[in-house]
N, C-alpha and C. Protein backbone atom coordinates (compact mmCIF):
# COMPACT_ATOMS: atom_id res chain seq x y z
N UNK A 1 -31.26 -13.36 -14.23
CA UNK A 1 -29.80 -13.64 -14.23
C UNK A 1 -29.31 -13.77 -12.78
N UNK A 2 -28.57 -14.88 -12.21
CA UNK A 2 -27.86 -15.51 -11.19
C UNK A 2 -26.95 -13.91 -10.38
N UNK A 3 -27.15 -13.42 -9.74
CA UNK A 3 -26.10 -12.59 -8.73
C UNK A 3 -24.78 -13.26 -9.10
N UNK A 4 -24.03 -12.54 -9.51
CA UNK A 4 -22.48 -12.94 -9.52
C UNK A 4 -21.43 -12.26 -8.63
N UNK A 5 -21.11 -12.92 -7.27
CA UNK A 5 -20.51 -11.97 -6.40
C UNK A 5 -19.14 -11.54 -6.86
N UNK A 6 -18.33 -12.70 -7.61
CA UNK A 6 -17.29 -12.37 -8.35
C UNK A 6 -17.07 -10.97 -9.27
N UNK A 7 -18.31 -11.52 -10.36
CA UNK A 7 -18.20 -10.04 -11.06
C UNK A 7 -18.45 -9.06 -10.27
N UNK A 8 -19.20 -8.85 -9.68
CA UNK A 8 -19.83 -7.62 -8.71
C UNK A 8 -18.85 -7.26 -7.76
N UNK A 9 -17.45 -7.67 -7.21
CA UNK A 9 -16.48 -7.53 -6.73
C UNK A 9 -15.86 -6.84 -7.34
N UNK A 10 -15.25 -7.12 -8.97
CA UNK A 10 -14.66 -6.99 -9.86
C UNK A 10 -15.00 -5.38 -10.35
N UNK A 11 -16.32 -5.73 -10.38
CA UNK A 11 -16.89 -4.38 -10.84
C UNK A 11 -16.75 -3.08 -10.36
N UNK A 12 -15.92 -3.27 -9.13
CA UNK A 12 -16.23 -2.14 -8.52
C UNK A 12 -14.93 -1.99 -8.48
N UNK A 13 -13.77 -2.60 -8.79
CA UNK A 13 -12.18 -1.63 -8.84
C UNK A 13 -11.70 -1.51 -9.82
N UNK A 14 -10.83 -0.44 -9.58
CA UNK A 14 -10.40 0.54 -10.77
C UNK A 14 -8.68 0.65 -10.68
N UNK A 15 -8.31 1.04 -11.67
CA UNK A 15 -6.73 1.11 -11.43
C UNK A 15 -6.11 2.61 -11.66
N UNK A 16 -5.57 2.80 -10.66
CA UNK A 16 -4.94 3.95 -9.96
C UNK A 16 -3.62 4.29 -10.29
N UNK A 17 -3.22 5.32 -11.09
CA UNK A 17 -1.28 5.66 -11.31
C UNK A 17 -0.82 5.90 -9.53
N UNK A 18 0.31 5.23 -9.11
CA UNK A 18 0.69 5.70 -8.34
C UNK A 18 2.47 6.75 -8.52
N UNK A 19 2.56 7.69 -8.00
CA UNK A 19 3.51 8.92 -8.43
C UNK A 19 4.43 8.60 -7.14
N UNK A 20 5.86 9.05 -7.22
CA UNK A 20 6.75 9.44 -6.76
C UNK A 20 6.50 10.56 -6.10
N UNK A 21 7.46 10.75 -5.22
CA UNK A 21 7.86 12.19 -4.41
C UNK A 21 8.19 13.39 -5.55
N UNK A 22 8.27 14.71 -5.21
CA UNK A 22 8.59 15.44 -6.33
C UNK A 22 9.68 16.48 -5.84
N UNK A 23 10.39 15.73 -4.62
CA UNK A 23 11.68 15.88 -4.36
C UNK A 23 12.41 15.05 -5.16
N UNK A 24 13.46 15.41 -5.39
CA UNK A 24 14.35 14.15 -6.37
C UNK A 24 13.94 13.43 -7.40
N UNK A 25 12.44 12.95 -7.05
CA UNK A 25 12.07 11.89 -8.55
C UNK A 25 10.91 12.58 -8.89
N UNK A 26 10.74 14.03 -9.03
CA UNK A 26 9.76 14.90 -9.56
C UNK A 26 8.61 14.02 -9.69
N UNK A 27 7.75 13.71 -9.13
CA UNK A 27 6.24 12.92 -9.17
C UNK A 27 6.77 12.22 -9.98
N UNK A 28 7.63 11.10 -10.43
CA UNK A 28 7.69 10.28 -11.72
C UNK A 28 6.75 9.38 -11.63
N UNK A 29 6.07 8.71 -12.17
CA UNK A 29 4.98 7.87 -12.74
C UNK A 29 5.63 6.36 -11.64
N UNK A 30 5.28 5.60 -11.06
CA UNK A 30 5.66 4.22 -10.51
C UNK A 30 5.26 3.42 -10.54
N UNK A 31 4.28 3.29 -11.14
CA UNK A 31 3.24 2.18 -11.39
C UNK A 31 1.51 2.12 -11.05
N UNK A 32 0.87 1.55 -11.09
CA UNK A 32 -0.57 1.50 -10.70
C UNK A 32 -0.51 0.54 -10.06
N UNK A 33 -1.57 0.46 -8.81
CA UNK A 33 -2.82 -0.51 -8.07
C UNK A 33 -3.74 0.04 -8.27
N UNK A 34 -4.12 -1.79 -7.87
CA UNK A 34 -5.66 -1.86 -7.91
C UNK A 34 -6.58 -1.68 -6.63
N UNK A 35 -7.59 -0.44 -6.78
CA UNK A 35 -8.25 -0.33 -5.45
C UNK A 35 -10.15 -0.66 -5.80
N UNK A 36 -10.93 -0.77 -4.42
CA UNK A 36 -12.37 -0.34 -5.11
C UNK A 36 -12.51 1.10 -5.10
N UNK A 37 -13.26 1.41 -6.10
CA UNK A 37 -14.00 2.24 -6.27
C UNK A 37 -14.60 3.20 -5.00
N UNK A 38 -13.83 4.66 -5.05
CA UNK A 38 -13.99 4.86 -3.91
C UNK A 38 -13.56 4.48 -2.50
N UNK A 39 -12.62 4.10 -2.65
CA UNK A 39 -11.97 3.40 -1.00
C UNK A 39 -10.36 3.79 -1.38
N UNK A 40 -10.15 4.01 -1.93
CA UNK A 40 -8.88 4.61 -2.54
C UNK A 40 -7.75 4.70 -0.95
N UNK A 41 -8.24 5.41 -0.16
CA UNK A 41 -7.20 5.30 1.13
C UNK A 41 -7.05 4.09 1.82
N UNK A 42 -7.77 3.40 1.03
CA UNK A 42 -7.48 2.05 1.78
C UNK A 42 -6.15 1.26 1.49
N UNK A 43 -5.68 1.60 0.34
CA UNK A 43 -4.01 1.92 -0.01
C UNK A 43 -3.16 2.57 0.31
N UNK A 44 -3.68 3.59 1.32
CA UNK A 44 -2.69 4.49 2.11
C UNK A 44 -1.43 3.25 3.06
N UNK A 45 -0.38 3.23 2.85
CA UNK A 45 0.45 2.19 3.70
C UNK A 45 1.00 1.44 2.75
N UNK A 46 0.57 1.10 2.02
CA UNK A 46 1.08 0.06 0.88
C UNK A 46 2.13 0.37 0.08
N UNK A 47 3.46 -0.23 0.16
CA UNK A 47 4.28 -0.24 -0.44
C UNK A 47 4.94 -0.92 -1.43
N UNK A 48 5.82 0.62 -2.38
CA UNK A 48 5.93 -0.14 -3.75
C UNK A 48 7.84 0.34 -3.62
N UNK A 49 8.28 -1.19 -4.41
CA UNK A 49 9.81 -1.24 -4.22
C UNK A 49 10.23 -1.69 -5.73
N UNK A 50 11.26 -0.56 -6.16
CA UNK A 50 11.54 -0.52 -7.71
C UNK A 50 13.21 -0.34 -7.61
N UNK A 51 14.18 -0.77 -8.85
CA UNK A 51 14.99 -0.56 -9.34
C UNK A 51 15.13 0.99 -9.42
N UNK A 52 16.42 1.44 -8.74
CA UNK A 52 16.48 2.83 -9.08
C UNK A 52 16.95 3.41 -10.72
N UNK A 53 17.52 2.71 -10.82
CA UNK A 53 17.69 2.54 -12.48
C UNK A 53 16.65 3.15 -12.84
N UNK A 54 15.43 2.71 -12.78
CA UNK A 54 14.23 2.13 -13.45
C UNK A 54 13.39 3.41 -13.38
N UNK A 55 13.55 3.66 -11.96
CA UNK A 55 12.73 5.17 -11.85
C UNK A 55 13.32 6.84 -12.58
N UNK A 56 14.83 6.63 -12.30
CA UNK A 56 15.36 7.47 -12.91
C UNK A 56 15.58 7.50 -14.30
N UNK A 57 15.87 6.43 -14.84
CA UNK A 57 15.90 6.30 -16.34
C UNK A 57 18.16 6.47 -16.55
N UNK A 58 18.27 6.61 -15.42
CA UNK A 58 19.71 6.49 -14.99
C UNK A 58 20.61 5.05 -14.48
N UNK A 59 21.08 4.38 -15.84
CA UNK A 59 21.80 3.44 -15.22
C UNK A 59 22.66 3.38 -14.09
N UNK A 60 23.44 4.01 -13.79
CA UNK A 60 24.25 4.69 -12.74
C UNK A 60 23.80 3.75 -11.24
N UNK A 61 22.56 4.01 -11.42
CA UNK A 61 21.63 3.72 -10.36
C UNK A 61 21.16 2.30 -9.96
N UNK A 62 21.81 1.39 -11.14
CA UNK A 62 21.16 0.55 -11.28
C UNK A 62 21.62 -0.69 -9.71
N UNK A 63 22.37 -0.16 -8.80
CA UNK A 63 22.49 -1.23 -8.07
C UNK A 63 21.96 -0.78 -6.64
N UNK A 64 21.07 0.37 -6.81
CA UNK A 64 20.07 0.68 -5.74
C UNK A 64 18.77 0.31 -5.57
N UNK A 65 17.60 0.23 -4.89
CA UNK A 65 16.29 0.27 -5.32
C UNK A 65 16.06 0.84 -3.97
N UNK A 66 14.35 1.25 -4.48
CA UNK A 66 14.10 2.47 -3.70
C UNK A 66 12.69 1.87 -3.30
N UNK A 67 11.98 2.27 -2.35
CA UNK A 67 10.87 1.40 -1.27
C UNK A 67 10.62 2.87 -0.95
N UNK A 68 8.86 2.62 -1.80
CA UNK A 68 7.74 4.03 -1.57
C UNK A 68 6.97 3.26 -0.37
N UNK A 69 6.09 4.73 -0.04
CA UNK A 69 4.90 4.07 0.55
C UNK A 69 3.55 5.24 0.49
N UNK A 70 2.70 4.73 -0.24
CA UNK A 70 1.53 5.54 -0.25
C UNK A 70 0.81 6.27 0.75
N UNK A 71 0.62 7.38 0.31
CA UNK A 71 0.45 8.16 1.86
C UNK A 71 -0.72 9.70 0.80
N UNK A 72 -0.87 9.56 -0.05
CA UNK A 72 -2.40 10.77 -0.81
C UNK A 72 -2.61 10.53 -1.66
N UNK A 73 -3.79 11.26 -1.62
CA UNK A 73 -4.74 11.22 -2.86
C UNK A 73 -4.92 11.97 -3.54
N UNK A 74 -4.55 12.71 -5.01
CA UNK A 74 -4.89 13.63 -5.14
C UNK A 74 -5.32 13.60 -6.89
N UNK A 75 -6.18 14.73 -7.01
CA UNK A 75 -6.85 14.33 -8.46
C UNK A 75 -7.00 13.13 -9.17
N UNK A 76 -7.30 12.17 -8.45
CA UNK A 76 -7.13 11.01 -8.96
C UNK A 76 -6.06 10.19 -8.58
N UNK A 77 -5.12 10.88 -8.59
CA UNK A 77 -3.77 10.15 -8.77
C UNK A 77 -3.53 9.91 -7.44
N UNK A 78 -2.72 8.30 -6.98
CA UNK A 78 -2.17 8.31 -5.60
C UNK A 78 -0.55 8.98 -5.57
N UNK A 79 -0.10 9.42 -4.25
CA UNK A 79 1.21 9.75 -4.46
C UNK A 79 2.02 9.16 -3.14
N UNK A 80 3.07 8.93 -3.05
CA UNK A 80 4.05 8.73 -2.19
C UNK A 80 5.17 8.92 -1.62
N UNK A 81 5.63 8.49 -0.42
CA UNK A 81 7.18 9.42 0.18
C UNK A 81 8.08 7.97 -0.12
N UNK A 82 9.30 8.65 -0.54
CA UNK A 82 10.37 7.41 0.21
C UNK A 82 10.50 6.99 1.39
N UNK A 83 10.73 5.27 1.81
CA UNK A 83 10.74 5.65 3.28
C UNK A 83 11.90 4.22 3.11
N UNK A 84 12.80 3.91 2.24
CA UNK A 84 13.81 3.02 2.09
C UNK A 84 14.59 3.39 0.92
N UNK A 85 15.98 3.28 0.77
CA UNK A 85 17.43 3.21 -0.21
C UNK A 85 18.37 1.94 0.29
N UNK A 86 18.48 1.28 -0.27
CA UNK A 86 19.27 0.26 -0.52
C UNK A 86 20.32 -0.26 -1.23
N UNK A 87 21.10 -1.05 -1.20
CA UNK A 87 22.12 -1.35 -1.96
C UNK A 87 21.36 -3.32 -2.23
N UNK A 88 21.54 -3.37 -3.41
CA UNK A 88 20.95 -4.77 -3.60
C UNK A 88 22.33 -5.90 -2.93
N UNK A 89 21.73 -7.07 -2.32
CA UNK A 89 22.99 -7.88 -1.45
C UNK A 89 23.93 -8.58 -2.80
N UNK A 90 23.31 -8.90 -4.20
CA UNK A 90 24.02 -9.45 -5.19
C UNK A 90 25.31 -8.33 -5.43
N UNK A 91 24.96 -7.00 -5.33
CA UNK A 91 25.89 -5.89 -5.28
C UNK A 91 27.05 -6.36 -4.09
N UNK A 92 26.61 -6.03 -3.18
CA UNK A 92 27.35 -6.28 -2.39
C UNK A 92 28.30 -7.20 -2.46
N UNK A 93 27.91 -8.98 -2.44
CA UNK A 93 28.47 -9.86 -2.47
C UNK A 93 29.32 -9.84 -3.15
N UNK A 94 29.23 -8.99 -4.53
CA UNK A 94 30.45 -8.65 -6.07
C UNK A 94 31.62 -7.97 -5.31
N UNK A 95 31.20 -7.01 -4.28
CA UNK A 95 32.67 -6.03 -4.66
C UNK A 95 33.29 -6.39 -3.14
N UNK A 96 32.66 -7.42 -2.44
CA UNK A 96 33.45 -7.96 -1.14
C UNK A 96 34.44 -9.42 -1.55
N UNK A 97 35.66 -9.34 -1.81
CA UNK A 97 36.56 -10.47 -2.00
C UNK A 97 37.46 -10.77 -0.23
N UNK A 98 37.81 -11.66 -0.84
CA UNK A 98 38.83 -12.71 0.80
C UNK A 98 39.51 -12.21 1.23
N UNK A 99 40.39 -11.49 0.23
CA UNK A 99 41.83 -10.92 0.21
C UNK A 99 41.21 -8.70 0.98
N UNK A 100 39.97 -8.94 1.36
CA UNK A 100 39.91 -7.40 1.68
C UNK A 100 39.04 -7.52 3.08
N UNK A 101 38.85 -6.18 3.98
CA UNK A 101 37.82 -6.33 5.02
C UNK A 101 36.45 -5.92 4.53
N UNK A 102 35.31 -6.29 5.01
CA UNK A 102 34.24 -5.68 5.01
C UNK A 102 33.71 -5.10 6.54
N UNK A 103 33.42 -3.64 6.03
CA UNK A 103 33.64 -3.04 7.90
C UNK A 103 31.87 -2.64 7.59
N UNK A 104 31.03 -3.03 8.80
CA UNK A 104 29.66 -2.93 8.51
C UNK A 104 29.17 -1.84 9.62
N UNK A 105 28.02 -1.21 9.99
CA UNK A 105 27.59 -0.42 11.07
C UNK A 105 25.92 0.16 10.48
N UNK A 106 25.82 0.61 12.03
CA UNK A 106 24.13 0.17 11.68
C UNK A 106 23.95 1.62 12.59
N UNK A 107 23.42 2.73 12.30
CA UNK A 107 22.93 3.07 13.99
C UNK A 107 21.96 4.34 13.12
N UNK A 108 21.59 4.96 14.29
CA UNK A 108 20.32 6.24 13.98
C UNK A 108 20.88 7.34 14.08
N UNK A 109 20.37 8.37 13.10
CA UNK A 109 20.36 9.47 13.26
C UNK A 109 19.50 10.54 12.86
N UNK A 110 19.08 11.29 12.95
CA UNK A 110 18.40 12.55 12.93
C UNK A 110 18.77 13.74 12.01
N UNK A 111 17.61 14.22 10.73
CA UNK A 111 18.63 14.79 9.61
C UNK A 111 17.80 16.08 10.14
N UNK A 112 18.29 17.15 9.04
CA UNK A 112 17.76 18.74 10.02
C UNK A 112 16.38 18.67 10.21
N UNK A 113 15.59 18.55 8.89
CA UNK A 113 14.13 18.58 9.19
C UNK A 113 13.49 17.58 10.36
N UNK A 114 14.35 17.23 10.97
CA UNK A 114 13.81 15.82 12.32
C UNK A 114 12.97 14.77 11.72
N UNK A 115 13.87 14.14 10.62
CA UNK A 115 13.55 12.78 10.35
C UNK A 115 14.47 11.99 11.23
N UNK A 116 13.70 10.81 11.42
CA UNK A 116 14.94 9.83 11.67
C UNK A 116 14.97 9.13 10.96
N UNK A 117 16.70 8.50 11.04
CA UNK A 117 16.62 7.33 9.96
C UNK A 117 17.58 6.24 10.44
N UNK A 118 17.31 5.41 10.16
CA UNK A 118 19.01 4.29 10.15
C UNK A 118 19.07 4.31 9.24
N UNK A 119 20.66 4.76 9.10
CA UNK A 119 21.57 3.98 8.24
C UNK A 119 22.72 3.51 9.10
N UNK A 120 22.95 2.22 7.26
CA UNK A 120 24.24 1.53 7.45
C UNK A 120 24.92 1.50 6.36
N UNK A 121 26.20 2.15 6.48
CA UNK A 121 27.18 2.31 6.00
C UNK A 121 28.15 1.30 5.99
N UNK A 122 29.10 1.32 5.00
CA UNK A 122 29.94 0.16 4.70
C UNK A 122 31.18 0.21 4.16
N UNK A 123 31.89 -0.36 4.12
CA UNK A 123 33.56 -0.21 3.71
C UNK A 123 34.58 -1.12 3.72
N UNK A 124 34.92 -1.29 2.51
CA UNK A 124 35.50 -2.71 1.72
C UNK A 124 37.48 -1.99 1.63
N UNK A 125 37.68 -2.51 2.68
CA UNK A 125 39.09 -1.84 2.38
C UNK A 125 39.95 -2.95 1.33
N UNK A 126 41.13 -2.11 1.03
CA UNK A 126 42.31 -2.61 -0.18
C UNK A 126 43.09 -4.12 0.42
N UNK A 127 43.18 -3.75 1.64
CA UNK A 127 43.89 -5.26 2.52
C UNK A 127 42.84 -5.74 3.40
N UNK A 128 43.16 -6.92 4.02
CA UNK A 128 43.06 -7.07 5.31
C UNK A 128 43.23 -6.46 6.42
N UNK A 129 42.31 -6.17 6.94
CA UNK A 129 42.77 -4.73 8.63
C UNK A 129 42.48 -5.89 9.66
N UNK A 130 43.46 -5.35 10.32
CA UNK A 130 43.44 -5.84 11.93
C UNK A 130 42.11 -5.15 12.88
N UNK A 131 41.79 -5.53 13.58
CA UNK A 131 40.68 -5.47 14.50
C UNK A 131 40.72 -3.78 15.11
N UNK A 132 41.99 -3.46 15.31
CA UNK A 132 42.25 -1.72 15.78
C UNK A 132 41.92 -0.69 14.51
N UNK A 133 42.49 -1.45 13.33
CA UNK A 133 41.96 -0.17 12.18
C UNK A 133 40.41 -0.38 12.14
N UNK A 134 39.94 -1.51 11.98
CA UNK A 134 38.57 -1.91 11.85
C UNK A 134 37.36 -0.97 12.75
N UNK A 135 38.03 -0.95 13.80
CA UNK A 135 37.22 -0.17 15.20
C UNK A 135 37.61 1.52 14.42
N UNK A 136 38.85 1.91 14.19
CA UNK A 136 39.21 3.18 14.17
C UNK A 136 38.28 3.52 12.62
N UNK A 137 38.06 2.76 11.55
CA UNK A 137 37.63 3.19 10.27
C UNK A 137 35.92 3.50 10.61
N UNK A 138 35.53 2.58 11.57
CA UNK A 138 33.95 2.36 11.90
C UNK A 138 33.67 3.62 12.50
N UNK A 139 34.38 4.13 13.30
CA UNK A 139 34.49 4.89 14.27
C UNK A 139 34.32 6.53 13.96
N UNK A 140 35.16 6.44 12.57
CA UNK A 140 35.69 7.78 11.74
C UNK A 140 34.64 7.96 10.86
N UNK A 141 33.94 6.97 10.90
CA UNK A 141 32.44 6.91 9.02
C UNK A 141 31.39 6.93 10.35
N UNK A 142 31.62 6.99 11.27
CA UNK A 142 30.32 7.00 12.22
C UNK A 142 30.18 8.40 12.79
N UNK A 143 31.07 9.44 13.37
CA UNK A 143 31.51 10.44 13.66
C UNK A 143 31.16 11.68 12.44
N UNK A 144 31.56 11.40 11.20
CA UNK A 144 31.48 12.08 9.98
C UNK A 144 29.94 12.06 9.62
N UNK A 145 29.07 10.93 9.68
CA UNK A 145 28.28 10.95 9.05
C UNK A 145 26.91 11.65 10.16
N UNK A 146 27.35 11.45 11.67
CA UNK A 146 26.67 12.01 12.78
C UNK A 146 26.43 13.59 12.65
N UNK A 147 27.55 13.96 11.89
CA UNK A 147 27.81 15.87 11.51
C UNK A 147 27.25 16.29 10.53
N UNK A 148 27.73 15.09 9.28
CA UNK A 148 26.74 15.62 8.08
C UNK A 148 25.42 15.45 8.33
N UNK A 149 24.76 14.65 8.58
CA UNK A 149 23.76 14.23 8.31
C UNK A 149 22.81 15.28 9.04
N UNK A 150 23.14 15.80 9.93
CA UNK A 150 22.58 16.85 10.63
C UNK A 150 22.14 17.94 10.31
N UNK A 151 23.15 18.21 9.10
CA UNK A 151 23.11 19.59 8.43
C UNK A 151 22.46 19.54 7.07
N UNK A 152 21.50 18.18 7.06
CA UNK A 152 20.53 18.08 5.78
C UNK A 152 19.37 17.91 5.91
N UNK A 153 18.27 17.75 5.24
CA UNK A 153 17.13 17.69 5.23
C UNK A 153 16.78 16.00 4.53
N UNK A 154 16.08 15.29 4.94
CA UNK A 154 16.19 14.04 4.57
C UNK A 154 16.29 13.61 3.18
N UNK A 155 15.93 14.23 2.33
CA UNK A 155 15.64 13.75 0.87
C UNK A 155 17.18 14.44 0.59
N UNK A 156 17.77 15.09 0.79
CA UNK A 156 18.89 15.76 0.79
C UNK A 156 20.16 14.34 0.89
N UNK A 157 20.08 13.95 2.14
CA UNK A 157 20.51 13.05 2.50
C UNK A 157 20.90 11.31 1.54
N UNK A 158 19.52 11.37 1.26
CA UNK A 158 19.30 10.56 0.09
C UNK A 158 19.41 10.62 -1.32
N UNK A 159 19.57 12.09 -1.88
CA UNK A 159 20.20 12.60 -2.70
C UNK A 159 22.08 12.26 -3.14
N UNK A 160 22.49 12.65 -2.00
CA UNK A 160 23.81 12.90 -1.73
C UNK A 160 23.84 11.33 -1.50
N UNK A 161 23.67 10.49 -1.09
CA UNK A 161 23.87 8.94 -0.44
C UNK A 161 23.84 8.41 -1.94
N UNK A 162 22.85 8.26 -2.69
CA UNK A 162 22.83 8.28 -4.64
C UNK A 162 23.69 8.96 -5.28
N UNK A 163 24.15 9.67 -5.18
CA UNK A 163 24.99 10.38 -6.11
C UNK A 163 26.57 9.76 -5.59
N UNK A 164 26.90 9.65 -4.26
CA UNK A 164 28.09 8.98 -3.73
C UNK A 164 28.59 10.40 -3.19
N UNK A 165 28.31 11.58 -2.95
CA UNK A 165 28.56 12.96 -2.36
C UNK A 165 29.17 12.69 -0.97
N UNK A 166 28.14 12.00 -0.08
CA UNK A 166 28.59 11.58 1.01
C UNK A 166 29.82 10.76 1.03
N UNK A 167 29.69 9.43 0.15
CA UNK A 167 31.04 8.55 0.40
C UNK A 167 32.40 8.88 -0.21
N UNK A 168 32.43 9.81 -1.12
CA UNK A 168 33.57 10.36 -1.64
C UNK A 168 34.20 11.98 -0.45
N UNK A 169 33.19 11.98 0.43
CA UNK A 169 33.45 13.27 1.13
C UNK A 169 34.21 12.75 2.09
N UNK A 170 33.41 11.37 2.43
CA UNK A 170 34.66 10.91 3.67
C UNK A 170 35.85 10.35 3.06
N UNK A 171 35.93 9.72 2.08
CA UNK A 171 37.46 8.81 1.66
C UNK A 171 38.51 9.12 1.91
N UNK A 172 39.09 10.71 2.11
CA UNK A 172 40.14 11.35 2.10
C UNK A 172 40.15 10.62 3.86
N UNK A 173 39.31 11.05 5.25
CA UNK A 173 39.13 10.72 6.15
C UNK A 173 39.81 9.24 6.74
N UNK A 174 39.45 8.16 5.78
CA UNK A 174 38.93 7.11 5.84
C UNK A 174 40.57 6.84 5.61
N UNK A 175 41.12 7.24 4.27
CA UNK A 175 42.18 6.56 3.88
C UNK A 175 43.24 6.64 4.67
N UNK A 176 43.12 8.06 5.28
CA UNK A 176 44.30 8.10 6.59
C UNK A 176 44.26 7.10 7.70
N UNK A 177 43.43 6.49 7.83
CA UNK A 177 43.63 5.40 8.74
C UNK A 177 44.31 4.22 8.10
N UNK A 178 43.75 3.64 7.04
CA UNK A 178 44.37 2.58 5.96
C UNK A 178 43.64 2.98 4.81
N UNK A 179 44.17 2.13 3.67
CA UNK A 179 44.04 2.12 2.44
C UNK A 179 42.62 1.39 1.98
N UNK A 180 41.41 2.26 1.39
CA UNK A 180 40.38 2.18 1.03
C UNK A 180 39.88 1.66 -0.26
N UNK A 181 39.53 0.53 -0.45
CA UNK A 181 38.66 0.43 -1.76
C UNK A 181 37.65 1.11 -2.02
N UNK A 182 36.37 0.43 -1.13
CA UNK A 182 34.64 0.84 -1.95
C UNK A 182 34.22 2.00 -0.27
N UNK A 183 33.79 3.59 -0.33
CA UNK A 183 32.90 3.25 0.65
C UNK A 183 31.49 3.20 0.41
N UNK A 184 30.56 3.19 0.83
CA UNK A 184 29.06 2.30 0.40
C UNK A 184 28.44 2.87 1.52
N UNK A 185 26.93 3.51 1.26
CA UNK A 185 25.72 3.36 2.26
C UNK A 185 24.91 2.52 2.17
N UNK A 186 25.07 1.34 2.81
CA UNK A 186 24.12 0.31 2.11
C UNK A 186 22.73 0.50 2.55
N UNK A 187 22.21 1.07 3.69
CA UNK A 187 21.02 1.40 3.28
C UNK A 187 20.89 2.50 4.19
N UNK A 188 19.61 3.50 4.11
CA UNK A 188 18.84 4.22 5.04
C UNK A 188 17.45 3.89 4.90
N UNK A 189 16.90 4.11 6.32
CA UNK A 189 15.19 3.25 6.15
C UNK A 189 15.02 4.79 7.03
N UNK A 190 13.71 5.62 6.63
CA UNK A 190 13.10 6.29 7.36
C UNK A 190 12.03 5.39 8.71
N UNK A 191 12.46 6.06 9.84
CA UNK A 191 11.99 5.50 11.36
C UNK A 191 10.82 6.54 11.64
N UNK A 192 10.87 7.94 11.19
CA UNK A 192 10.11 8.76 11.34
C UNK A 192 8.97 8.70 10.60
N UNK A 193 7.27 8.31 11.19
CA UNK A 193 6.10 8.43 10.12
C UNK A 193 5.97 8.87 9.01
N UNK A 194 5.27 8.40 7.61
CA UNK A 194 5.18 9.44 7.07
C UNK A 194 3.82 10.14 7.42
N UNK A 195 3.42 11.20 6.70
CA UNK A 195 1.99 11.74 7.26
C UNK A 195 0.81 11.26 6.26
N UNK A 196 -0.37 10.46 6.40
CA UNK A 196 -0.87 9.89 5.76
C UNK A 196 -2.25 10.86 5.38
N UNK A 197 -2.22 11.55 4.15
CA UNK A 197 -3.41 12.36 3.55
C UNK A 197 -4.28 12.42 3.21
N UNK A 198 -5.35 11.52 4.41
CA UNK A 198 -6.78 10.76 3.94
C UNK A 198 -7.86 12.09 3.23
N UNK A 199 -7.81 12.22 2.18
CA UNK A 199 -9.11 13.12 2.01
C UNK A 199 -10.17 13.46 2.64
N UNK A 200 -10.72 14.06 3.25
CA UNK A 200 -11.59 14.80 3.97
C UNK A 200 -13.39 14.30 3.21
């Protein structure tokens, strides 16, 4: 019989559950890849990006998605950290109209356990703002979130950013400058490694 390098490729990978964090999304199940046989860390890095909906089983959620990245191995099973939260841009584009501002900001910060992260935060006010509230609203969601964010632990952070904890904490803040529609974290991306758990 002819060597078949195809099959003999084939033959040798297997398919792998990959798990969630078991902060917040308790190891939930996320899907499988395909690795060879035995090389399993060679998936260490590889990232998987899902509907938060989807993972939680919580509609609520449904206009977030969440960006793993494989980083162990264990009994078989691969597992992973978050290292992205998002707001999908079709979201976005819905709740930004003509008749309102969209106030955007981008910058880093540092949560207790010494992650870093960017986020960007966002804010769809009731009118049109002039260029001075615009600076003063950016200014006030940049200041607030420099304090909180300090006093959490990253998954904490991302907890509270999902649930809307954070954006309902500032609104009272926010509205004293002008009148507030949506506020929004549209995303945080972890900047800080994760630690990658090559089996020994």
């Amino acid at each position: 019989m002819a060597y078949n390098k195809r099959y003999a490729d084939w033959s040798r990978k297997v398919w792998i559950e990959v798990y969630a964090p078991d902060k917040i999304f308790n190891s939930i199940l996320l899907g499988e890849t395909i690795v060879n046989r035995d090389e399993e860390e060679k998936v260490f890095g590889r990232k998987i990006e899902l509907n938060l909906a989807f993972i939680t089983g919580n509609f609520k959620y449904q206009n977030y998605k969440a960006k793993f990245k494989i980083n162990r191995l264990s009994g078989g099973k691969l597992y992973s950290e978050l290292v992205e939260l998002s707001l999908y841009d079709s979201y976005i584009r819905r709740i930004s109209r003509k008749e309102t501002s969209k106030i955007d900001d981008s910058f880093i910060l540092k949560t207790k356990d010494d992650v870093e992260i960017r986020i960007k935060p966002l804010v769809i006010t009731r009118f049109k703002a002039n260029r001075e509230q615009k600076t003063a609203i950016r200014k006030a969601y940049r200041e607030f979130l420099e304090s909180k964010v300090s006093t959490l632990d990253f998954y904490e952070v991302i907890e509270k950013a999902m649930n809307y904890e954070i954006q309902e904490e500032v609104r009272p803040i926010l509205n004293k400058i002008f009148p507030i529609d949506r506020i929004e974290i549209r995303k945080i991306v972890r900047l800080s490694p994760i630690k990658m758990e090559v089996p020994s």
